[in-house]
Protein backbone atom coordinates (compact mmCIF):
# COMPACT_ATOMS: atom_id res chain seq x y z
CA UNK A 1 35.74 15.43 -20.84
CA UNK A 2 32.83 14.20 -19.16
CA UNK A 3 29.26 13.66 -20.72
CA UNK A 4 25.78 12.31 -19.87
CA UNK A 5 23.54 10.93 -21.78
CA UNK A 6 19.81 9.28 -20.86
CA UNK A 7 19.01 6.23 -23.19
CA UNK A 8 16.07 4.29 -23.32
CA UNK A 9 16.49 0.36 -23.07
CA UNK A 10 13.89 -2.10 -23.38
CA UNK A 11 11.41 0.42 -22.14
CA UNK A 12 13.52 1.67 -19.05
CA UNK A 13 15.25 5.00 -19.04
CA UNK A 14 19.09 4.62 -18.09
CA UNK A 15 21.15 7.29 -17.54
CA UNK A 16 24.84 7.46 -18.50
CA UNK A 17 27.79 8.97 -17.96
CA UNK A 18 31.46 8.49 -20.19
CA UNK A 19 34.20 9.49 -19.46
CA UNK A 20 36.90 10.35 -22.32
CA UNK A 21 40.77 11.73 -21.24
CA UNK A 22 43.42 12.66 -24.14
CA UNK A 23 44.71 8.92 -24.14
CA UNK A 24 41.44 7.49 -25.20
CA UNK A 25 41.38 9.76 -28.57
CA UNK A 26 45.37 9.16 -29.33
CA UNK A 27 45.43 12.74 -30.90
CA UNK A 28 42.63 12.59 -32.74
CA UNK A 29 39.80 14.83 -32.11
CA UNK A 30 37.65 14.64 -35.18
CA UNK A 31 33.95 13.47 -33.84
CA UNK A 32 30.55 13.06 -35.26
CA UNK A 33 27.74 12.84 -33.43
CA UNK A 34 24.13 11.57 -34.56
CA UNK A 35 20.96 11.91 -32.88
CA UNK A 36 17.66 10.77 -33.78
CA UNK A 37 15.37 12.22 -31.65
CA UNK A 38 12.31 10.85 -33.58
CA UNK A 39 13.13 7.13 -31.38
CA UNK A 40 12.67 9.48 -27.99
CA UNK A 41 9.68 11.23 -28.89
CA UNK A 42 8.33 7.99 -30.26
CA UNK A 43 8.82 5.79 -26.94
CA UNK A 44 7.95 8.52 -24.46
CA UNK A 45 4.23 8.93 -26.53
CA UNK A 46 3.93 5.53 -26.57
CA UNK A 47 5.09 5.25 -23.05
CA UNK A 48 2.38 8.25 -22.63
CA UNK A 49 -0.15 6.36 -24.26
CA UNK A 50 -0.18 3.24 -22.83
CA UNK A 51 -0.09 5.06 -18.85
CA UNK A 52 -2.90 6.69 -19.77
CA UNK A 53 -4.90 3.95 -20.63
CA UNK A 54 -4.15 1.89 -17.65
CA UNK A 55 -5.09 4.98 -15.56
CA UNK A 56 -8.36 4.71 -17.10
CA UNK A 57 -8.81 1.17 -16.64
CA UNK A 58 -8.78 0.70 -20.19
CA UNK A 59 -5.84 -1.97 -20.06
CA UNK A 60 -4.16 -4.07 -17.08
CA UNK A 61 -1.17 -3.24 -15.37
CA UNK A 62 0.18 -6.49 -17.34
CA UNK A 63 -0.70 -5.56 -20.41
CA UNK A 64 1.11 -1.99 -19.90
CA UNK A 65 4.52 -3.57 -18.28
CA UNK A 66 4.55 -5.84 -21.64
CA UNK A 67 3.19 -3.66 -24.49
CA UNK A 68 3.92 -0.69 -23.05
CA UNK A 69 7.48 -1.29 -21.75
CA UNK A 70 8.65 -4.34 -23.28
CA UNK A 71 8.60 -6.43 -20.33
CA UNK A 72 8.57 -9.94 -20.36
CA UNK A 73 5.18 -11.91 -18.84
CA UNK A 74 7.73 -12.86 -16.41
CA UNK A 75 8.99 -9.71 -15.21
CA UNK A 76 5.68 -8.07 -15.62
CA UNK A 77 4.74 -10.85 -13.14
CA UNK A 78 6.87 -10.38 -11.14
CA UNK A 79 6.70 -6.77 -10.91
CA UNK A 80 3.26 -6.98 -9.78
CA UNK A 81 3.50 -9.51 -7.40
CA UNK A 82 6.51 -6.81 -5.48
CA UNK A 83 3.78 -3.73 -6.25
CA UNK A 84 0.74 -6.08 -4.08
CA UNK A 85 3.01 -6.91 -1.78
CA UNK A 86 4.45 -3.52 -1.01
CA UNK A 87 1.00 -1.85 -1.16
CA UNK A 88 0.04 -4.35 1.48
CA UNK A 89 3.15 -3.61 3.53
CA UNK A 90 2.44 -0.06 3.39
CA UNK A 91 -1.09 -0.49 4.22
CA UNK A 92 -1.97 -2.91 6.43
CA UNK A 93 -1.64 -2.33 10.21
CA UNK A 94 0.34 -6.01 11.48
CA UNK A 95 2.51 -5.12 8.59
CA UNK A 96 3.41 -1.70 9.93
CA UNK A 97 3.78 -2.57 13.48
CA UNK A 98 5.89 -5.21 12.11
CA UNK A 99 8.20 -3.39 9.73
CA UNK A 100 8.49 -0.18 13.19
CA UNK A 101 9.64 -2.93 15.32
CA UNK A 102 12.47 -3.66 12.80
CA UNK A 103 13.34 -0.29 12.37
CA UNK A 104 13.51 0.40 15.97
CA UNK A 105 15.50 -2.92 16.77
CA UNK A 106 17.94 -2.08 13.66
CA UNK A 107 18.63 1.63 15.15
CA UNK A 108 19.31 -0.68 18.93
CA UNK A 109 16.63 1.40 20.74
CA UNK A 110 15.37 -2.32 22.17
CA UNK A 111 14.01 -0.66 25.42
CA UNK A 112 11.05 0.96 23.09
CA UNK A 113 11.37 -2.00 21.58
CA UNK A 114 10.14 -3.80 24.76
CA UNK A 115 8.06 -1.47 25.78
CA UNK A 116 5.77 -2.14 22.52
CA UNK A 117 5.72 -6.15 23.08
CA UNK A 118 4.64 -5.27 26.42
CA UNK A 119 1.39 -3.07 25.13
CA UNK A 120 1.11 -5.24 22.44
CA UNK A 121 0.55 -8.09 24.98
CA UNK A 122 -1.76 -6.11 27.72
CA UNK A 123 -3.68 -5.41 24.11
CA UNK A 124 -4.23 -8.97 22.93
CA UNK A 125 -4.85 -10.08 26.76
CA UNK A 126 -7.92 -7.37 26.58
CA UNK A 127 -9.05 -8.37 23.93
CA UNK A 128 -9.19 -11.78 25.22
CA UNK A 129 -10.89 -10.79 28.14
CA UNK A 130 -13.55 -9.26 26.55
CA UNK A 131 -14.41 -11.92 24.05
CA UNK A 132 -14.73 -14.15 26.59
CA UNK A 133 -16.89 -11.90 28.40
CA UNK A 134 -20.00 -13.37 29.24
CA UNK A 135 -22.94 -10.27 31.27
CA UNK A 136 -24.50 -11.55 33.82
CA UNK A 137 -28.37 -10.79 34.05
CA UNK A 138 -29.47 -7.90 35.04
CA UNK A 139 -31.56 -8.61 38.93
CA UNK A 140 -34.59 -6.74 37.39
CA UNK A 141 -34.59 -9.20 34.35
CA UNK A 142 -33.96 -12.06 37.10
CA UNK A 143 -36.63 -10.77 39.61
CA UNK A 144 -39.57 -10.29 36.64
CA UNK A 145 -38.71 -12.64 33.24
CA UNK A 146 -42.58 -11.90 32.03
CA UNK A 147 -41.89 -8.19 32.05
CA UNK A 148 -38.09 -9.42 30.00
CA UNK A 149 -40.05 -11.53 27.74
CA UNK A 150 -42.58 -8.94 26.73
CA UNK A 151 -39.68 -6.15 26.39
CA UNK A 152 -37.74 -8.74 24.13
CA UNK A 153 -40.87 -9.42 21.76
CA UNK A 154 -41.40 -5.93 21.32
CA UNK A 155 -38.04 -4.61 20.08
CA UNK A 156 -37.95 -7.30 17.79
CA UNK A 157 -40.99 -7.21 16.41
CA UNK A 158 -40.59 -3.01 15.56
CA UNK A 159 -38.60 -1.70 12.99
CA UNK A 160 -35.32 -0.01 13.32
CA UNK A 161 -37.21 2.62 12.30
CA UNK A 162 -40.37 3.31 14.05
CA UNK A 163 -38.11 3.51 16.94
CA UNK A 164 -38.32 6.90 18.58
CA UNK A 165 -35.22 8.58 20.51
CA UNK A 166 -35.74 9.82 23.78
CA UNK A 167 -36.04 13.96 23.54
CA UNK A 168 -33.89 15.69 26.10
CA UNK A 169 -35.00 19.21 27.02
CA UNK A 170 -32.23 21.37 27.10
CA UNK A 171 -32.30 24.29 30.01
């Protein structure tokens, strides 16, 4: 015979399976079973609770690990520390690049693999290149630097918005 059974432990939710043949009873097949299903009901309301009130900012994510599931400070810590982490893996775009050219080297498809490092270098080199990227003056601005000067003093001197858009006339 074969039974499951889902017990809570220190706040976590374990499930459980036994196993019981004719040699483990020797014969004897009287049983009792108990059940207090007041403890369940109790620690999923409180479990209820105490989600609730850290979904509405109410209490930290600490304070629910340890009050609410009888974590330690240290496990709540460190539980935390794995969530930040992950949520930065997950979010952040180095990180995700990153954790694809894993993936694709774990699965041995290095020629994609390549052909990323290679992008990933043309890329950065643009980017380079256009930091670095000084404009030469325009020969209008070169030929007539009152007419520049005048033009310059002008913008900055009107507001953003008391600037007018040119109109186009549509046909």
């Amino acid at each position: 015979m074969t039974f499951r059974s889902e017990v809570i432990e220190k706040g976590d939710f374990i499930l459980k399976e036994d196993k019981i043949t004719k040699e483990d009873i020797d014969g004897y097949y009287d049983c009792t079973v108990e059940l207090n299903p007041d403890e369940d009901v109790e620690a999923n309301a409180n479990f209820m609770k105490y989600r609730m009130m850290v979904n509405e900012g109410r209490i930290s994510w600490k304070r629910f690990l340890i009050d609410g599931l009888g974590k330690t400070e240290y496990e709540s810590d460190e539980m935390i520390a794995e969530a930040i982490a992950e949520q930065d893996i997950m979010t952040n775009p180095q990180m995700a690049q990153m954790r694809s050219m894993e993936a694709i080297e774990r699965m041995g498809m290095t020629r994609y693999l390549k052909k990323m490092q290679e992008q990933t270098a043309e890329q950065e080199d643009m980017q380079k290149t256009l930091q670095n990227y000084q404009p030469k003056s325009r020969p209008s601005e070169a030929r007539n630097p009152m007419a520049t000067d005048i033009l310059r003093q002008t913008l900055q001197e009107t507001p953003n918005t008391q600037r007018k858009t040119p109109k186009m006339e549509v046909m």
